[in-house]
N, C-alpha and C. Protein backbone atom coordinates (compact mmCIF):
# COMPACT_ATOMS: atom_id res chain seq x y z
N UNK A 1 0.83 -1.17 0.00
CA UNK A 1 0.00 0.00 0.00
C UNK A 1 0.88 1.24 0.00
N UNK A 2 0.59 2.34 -1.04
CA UNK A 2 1.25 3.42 -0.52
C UNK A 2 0.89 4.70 0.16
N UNK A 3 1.50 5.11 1.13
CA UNK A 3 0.91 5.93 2.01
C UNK A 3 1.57 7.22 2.04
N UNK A 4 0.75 8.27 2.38
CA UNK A 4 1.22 9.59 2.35
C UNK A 4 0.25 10.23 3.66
N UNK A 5 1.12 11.03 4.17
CA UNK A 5 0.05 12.44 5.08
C UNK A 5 -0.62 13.52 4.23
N UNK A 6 -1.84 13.82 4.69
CA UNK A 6 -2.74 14.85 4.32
C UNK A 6 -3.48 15.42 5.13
N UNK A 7 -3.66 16.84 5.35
CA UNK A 7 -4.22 17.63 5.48
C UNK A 7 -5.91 17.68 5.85
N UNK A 8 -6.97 17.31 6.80
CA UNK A 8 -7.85 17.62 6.29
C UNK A 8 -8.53 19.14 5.93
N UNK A 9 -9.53 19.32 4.89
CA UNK A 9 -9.71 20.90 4.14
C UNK A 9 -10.99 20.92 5.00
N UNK A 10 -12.13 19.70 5.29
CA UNK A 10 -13.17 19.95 5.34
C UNK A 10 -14.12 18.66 5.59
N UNK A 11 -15.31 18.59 5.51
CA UNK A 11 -16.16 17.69 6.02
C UNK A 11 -17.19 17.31 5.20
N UNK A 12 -18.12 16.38 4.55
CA UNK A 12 -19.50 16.08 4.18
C UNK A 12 -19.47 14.68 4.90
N UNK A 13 -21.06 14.62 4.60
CA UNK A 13 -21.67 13.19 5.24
C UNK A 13 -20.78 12.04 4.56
N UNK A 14 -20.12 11.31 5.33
CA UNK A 14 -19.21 10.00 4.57
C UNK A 14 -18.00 10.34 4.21
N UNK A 15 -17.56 11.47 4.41
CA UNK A 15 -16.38 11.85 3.62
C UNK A 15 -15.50 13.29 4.81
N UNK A 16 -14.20 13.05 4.06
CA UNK A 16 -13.73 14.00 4.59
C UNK A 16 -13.15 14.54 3.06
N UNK A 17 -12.43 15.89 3.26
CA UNK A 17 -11.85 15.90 2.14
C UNK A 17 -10.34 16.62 2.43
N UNK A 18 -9.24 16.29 1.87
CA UNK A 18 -8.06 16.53 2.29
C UNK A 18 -7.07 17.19 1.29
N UNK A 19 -6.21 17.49 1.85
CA UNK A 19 -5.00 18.04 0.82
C UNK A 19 -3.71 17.76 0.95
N UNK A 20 -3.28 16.71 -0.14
CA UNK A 20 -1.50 16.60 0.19
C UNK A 20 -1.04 16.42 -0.85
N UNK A 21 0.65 16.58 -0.69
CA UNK A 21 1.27 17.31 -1.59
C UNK A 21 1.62 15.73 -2.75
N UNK A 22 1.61 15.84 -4.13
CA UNK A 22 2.20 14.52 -4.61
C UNK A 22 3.59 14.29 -4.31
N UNK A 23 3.72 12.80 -4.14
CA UNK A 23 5.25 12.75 -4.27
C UNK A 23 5.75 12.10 -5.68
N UNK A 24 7.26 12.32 -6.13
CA UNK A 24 7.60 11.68 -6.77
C UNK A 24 8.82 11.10 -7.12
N UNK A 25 9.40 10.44 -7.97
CA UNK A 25 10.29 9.28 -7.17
C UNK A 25 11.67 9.70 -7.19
N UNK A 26 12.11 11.01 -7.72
CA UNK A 26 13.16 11.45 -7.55
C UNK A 26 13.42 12.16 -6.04
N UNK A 27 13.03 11.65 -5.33
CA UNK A 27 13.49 11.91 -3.99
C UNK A 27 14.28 10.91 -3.13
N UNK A 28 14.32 9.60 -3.98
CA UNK A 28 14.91 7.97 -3.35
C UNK A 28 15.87 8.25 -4.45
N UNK A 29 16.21 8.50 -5.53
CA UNK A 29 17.52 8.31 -6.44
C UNK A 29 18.02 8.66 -5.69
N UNK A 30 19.55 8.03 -5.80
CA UNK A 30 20.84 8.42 -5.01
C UNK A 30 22.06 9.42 -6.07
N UNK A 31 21.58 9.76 -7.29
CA UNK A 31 22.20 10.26 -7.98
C UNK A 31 21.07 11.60 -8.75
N UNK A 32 20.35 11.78 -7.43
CA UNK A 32 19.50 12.90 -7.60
C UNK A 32 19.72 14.61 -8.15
N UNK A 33 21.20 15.17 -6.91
CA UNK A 33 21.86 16.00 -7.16
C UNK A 33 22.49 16.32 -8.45
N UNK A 34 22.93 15.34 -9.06
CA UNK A 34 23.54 15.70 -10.62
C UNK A 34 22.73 15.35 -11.78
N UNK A 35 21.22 14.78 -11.62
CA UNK A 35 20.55 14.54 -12.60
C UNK A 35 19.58 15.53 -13.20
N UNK A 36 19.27 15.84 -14.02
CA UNK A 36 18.67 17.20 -14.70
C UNK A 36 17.06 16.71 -13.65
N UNK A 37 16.71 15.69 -13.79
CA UNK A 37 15.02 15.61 -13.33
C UNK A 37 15.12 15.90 -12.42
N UNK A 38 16.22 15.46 -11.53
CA UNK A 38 16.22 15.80 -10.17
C UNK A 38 16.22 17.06 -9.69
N UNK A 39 17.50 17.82 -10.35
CA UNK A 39 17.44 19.48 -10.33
C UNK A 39 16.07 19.73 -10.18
N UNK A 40 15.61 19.72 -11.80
CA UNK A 40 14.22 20.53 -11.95
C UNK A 40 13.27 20.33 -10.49
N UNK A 41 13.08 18.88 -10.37
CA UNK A 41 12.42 18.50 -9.21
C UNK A 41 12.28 18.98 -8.21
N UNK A 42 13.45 19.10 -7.95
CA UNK A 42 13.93 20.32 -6.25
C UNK A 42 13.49 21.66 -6.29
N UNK A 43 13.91 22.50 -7.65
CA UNK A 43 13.62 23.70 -8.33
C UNK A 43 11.92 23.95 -7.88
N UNK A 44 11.16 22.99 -8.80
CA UNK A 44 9.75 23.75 -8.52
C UNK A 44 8.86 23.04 -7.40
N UNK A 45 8.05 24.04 -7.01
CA UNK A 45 6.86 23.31 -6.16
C UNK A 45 6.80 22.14 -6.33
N UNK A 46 6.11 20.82 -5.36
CA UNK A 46 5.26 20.08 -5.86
C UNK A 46 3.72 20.08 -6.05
N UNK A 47 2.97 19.08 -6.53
CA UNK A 47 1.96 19.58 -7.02
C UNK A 47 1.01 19.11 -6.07
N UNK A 48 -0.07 20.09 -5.20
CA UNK A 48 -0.93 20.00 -4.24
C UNK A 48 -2.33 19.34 -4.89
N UNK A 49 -2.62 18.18 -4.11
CA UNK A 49 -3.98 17.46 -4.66
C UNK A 49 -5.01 17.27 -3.67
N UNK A 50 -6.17 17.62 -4.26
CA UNK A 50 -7.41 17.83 -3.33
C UNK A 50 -8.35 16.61 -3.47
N UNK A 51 -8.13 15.68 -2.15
CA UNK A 51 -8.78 14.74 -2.66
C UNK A 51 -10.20 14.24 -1.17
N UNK A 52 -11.18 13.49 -2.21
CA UNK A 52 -12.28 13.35 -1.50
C UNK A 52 -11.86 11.60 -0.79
N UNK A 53 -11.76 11.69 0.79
CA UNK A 53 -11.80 9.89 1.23
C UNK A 53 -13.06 9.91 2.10
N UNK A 54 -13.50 8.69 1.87
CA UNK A 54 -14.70 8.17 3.22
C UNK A 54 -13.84 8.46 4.45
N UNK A 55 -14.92 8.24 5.47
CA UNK A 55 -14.67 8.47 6.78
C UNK A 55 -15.98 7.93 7.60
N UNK A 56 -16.18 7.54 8.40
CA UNK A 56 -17.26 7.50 9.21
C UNK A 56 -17.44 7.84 10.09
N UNK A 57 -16.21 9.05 10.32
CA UNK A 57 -16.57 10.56 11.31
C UNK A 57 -15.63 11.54 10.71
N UNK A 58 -16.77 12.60 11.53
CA UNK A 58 -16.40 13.91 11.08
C UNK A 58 -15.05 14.23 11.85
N UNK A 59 -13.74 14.98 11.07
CA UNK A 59 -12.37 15.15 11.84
C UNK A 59 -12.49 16.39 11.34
N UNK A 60 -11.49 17.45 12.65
CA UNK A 60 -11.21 19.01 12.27
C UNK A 60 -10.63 19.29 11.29
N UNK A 61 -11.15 20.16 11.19
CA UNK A 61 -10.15 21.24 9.29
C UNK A 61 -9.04 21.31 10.40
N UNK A 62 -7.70 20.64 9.68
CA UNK A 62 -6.13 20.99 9.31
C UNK A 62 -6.08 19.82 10.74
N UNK A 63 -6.10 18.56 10.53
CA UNK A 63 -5.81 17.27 11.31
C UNK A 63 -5.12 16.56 10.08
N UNK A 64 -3.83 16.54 10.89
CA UNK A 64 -2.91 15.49 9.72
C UNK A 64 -3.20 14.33 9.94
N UNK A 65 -3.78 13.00 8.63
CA UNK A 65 -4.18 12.30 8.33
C UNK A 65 -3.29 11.20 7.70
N UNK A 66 -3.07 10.22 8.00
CA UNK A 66 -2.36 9.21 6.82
C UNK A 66 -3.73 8.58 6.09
N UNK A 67 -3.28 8.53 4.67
CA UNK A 67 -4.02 7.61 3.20
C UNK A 67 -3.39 7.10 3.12
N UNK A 68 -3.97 5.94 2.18
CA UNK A 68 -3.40 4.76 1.36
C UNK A 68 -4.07 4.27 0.34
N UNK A 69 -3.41 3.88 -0.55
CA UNK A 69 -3.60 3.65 -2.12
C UNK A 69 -2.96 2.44 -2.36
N UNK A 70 -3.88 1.08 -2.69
CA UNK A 70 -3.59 -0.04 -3.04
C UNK A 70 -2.59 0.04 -4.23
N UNK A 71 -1.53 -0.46 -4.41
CA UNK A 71 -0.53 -0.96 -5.71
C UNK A 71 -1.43 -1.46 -6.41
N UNK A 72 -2.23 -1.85 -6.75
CA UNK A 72 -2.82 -2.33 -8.23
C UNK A 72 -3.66 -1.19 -8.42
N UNK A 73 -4.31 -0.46 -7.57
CA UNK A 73 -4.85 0.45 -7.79
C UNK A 73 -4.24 1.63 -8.54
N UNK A 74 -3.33 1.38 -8.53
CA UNK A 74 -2.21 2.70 -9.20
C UNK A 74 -1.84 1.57 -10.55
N UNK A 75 -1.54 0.88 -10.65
CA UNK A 75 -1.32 -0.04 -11.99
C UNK A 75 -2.24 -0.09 -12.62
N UNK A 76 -3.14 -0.33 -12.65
CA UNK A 76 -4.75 0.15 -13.51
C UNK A 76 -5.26 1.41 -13.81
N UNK A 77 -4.58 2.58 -12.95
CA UNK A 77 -4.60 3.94 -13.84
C UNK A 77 -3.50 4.16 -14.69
N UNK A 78 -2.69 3.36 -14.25
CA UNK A 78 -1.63 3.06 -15.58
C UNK A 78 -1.65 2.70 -16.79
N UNK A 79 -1.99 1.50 -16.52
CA UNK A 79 -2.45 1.40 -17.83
C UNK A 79 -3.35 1.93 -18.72
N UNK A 80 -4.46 2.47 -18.06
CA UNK A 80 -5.61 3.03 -18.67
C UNK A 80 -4.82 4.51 -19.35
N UNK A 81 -4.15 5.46 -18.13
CA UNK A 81 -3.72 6.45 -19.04
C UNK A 81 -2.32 6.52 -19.74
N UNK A 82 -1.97 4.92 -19.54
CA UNK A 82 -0.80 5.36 -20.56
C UNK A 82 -1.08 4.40 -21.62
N UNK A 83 -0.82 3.22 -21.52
CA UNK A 83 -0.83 2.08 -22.20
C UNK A 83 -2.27 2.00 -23.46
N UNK A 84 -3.63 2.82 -23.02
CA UNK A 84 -4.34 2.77 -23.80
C UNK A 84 -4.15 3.49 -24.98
N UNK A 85 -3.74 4.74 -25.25
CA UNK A 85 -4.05 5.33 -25.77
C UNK A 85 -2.63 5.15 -26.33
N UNK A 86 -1.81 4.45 -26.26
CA UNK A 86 -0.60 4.05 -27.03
C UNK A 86 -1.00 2.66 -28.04
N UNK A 87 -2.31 2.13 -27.29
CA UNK A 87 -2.64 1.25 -28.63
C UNK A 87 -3.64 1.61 -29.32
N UNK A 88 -4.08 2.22 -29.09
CA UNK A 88 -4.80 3.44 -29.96
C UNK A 88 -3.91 3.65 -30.83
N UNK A 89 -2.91 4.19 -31.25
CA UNK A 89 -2.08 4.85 -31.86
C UNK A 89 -1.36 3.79 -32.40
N UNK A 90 -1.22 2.54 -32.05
CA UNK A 90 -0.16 1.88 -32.81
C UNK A 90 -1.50 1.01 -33.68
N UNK A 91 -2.77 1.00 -33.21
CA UNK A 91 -3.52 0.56 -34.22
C UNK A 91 -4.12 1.77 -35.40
N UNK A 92 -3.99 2.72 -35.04
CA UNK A 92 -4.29 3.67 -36.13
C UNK A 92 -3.18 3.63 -37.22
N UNK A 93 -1.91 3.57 -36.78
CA UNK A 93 -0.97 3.24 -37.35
C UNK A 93 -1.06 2.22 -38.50
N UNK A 94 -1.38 1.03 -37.95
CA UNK A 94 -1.71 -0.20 -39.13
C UNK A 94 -2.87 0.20 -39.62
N UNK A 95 -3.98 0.85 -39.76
CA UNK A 95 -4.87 1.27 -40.42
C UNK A 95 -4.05 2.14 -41.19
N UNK A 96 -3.75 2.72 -40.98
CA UNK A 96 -2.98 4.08 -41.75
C UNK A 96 -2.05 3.29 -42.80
N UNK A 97 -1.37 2.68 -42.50
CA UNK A 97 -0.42 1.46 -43.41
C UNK A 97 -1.65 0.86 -44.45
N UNK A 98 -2.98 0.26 -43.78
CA UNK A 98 -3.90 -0.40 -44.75
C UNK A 98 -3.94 0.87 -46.03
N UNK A 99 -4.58 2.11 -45.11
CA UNK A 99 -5.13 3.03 -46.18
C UNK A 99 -3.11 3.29 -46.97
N UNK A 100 -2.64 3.79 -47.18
CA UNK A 100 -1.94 4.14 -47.42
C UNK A 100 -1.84 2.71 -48.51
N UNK A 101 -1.39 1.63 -48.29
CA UNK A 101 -0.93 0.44 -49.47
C UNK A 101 -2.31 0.69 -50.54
N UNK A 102 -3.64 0.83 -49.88
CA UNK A 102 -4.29 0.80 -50.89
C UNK A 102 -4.30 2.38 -51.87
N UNK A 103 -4.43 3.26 -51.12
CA UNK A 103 -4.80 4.44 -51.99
C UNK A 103 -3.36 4.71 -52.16
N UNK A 104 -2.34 3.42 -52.31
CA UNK A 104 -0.88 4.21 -52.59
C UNK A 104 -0.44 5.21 -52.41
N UNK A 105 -0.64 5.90 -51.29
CA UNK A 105 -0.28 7.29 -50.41
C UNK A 105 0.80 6.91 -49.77
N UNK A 106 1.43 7.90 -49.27
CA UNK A 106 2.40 8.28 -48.27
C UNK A 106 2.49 8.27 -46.85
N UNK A 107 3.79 7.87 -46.41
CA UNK A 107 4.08 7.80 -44.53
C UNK A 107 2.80 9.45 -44.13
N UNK A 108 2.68 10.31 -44.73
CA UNK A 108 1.18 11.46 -44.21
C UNK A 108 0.08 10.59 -43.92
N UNK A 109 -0.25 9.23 -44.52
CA UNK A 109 -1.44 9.12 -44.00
C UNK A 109 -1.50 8.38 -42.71
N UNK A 110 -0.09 7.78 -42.27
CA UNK A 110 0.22 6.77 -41.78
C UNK A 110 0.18 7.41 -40.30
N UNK A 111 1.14 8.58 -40.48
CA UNK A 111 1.18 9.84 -39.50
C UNK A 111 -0.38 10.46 -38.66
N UNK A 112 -1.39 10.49 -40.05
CA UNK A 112 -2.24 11.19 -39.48
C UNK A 112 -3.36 10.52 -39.03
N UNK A 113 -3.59 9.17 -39.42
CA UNK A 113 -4.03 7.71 -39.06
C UNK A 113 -3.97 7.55 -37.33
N UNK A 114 -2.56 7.57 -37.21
CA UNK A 114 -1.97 7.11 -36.03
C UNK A 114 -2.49 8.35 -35.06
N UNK A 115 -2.30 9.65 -35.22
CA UNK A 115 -2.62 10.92 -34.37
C UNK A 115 -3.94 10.93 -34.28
N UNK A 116 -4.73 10.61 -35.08
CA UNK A 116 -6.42 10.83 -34.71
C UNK A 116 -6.73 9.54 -34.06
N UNK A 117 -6.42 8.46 -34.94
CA UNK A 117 -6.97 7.26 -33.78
C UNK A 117 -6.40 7.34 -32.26
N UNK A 118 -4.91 7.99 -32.06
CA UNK A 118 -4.55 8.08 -31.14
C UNK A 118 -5.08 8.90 -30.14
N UNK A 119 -5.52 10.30 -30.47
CA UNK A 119 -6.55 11.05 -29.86
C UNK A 119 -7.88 10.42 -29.64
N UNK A 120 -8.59 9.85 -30.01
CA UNK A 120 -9.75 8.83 -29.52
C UNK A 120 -9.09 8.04 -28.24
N UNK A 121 -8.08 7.49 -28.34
CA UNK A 121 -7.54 6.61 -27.53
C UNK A 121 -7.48 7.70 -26.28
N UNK A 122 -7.04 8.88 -26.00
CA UNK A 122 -7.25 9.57 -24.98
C UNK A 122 -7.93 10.08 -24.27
N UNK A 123 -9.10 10.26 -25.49
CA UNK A 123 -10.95 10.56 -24.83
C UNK A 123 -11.26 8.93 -24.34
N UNK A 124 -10.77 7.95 -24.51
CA UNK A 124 -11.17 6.82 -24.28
C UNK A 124 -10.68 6.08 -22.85
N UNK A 125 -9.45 6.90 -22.64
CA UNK A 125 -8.95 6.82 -21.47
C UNK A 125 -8.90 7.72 -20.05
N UNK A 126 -9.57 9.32 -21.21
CA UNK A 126 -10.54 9.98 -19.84
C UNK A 126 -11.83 9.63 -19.70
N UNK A 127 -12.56 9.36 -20.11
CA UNK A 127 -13.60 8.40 -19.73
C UNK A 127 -13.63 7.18 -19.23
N UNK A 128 -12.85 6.69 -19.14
CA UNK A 128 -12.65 5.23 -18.59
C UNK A 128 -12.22 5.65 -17.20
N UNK A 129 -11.14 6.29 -16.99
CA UNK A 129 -10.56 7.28 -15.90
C UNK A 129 -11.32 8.32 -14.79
N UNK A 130 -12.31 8.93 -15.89
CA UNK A 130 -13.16 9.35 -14.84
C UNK A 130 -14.52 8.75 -14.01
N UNK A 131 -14.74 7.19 -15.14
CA UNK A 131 -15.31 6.32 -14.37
C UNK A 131 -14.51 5.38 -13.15
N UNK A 132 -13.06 5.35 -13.45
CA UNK A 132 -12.59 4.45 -12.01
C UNK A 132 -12.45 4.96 -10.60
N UNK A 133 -12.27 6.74 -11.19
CA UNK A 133 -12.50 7.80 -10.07
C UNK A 133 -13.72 7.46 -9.50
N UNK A 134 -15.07 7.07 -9.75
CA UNK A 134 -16.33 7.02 -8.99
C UNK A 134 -16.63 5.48 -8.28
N UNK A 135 -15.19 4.90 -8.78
CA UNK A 135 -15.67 3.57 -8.03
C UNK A 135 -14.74 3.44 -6.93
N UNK A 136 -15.66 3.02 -5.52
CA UNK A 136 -15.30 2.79 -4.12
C UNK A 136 -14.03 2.40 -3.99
N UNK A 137 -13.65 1.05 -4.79
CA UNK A 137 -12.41 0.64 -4.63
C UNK A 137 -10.90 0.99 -5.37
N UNK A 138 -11.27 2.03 -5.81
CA UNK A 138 -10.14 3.12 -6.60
C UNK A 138 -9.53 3.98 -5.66
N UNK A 139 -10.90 4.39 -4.79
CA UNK A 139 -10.48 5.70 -3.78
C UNK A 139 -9.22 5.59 -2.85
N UNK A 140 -8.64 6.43 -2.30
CA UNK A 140 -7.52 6.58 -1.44
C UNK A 140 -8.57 6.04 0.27
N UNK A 141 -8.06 5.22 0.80
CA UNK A 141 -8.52 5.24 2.25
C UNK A 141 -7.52 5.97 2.98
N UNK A 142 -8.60 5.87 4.26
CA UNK A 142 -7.99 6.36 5.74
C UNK A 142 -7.47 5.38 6.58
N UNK A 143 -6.22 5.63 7.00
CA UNK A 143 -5.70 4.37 7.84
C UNK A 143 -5.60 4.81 9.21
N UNK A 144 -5.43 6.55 9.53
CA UNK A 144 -5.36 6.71 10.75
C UNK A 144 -4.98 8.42 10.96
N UNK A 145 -5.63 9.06 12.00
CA UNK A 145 -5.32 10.11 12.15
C UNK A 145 -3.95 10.20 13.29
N UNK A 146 -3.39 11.21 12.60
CA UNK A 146 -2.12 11.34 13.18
C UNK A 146 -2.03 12.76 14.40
N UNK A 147 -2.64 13.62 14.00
CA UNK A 147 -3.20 14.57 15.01
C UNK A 147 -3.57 15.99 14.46
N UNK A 148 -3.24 17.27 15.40
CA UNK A 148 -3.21 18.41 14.82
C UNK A 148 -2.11 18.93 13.51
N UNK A 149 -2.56 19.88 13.00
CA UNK A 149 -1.56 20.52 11.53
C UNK A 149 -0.11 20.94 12.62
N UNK A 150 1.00 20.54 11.63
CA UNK A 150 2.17 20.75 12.32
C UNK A 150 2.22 22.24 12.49
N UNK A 151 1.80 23.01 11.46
CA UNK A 151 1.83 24.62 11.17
C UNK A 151 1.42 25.26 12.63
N UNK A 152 0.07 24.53 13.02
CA UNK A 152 -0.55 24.82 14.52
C UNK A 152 0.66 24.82 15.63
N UNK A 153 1.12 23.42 15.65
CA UNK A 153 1.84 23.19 16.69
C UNK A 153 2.91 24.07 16.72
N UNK A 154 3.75 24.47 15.36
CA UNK A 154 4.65 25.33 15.32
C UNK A 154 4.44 26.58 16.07
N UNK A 155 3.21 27.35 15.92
CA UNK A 155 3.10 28.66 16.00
C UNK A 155 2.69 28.37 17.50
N UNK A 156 2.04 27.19 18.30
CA UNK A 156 1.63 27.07 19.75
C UNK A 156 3.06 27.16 20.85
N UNK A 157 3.98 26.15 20.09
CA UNK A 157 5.35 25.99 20.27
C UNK A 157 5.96 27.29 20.61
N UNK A 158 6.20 28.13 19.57
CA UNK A 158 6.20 29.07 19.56
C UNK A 158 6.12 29.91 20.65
N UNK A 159 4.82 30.57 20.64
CA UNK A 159 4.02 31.80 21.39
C UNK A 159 4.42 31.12 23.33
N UNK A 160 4.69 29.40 23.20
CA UNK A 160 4.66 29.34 24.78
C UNK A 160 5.97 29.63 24.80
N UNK A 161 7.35 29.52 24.04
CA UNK A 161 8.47 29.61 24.64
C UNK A 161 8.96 30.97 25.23
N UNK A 162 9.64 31.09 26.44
CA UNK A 162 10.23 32.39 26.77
C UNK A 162 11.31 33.36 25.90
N UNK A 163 10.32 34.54 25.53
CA UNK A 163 11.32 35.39 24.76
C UNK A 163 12.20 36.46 25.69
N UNK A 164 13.08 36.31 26.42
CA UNK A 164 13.46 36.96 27.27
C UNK A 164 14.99 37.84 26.83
C-alpha cells in the first residue's frame, strides 16, 4: 500500500476531504543532485492534490491524516492512461499502413491515421478514468489520524516559549 500524510480541508456526510502534496520518485535516487530531473524537481513546487476519502466521522479542518492507495490500484490507472491510448495509436498506425498500401499514399497518412486514432484513444482513457474515479475501490482510504496541523503546533510551540 502506498501511504502519504494529508491535510484535512473539510467535512461532508461520509467523507472527509483533504490536501496533500504529490510525491515523486526522484526523492529515493541516489544520484539525484547531478541529474537534470532531479534538479528541476527540487527547483519547482510540488503539485498540491485535493482529494475526496470516506470516513465514518467527522475530523477538524487541518488534522494530519495518513491515506493509502492499493498498488494495483495505481497499476490500472496506468495502464488506462498510458498504455491505452498508445494502442490506440499503434492501431491507427496499421490502419494508416492499410489506407496508405491501398490508396498508394504516403508515410502522411500513416502519420495522421496514427494521431487521430490516437486522440480517440485519450478521450477513451478519460472516460474510462473518470469512471474508475467514482468507483469505491479506486479511492484513497484512511488508515489513521495522526493529530493536529504541524503549522498549529509550530506557532503554539512558539508563542509558549520564553522570549526573554
Amino acid at each position: 500500500m502506498i501511504k502519504a500524510p494529508a491535510e484535512v480541508t473539510g467535512n461532508d456526510e461520509g467523507f472527509v476531504f483533504v490536501r496533500c502534496q504529490q510525491k515523486t520518485s526522484c526523492g529515493s535516487c541516489a544520484s539525484k543532485s547531478s541529474c537534470g530531473t532531479g534538479i528541476v524537481n527540487n527547483a519547482l513546487p510540488g503539485k498540491v492534490l485535493d482529494i475526496r476519502v470516506p470516513s465514518e466521522k467527522a475530523l477538524a479542518v487541518g488534522s494530519i491524516i495518513e491515506i493509502g492507495l492499493e498498488e494495483q490500484t495505481v497499476l490500472k490507472s496506468a495502464v488506462v492512461v498510458y498504455v491505452l491510448p498508445l494502442i490506440f495509436a499503434m492501431a491507427g498506425a496499421f490502419f494508416g499502413q492499410f489506407l496508405a498500401d491501398l490508396l498508394t499514399a504516403g508515410e502522411g497518412v500513416i502519420i495522421l491515421s496514427s494521431l487521430a486514432i490516437g486522440a480517440v484513444g485519450l478521450l477513451v482513457a478519460r472516460s474510462v478514468s473518470r469512471k474508475m474515479e467514482r468507483d469505491a475501490g479506486m479511492t484513497p482510504t484512511l488508515l489513521r489520524v495522526l493529530g493536529t496541523s504541524l503549522t498549529d503546533a509550530a506557532v503554539i510551540n512558539a508563542a509558549t516559549e520564553d522570549s526573554d
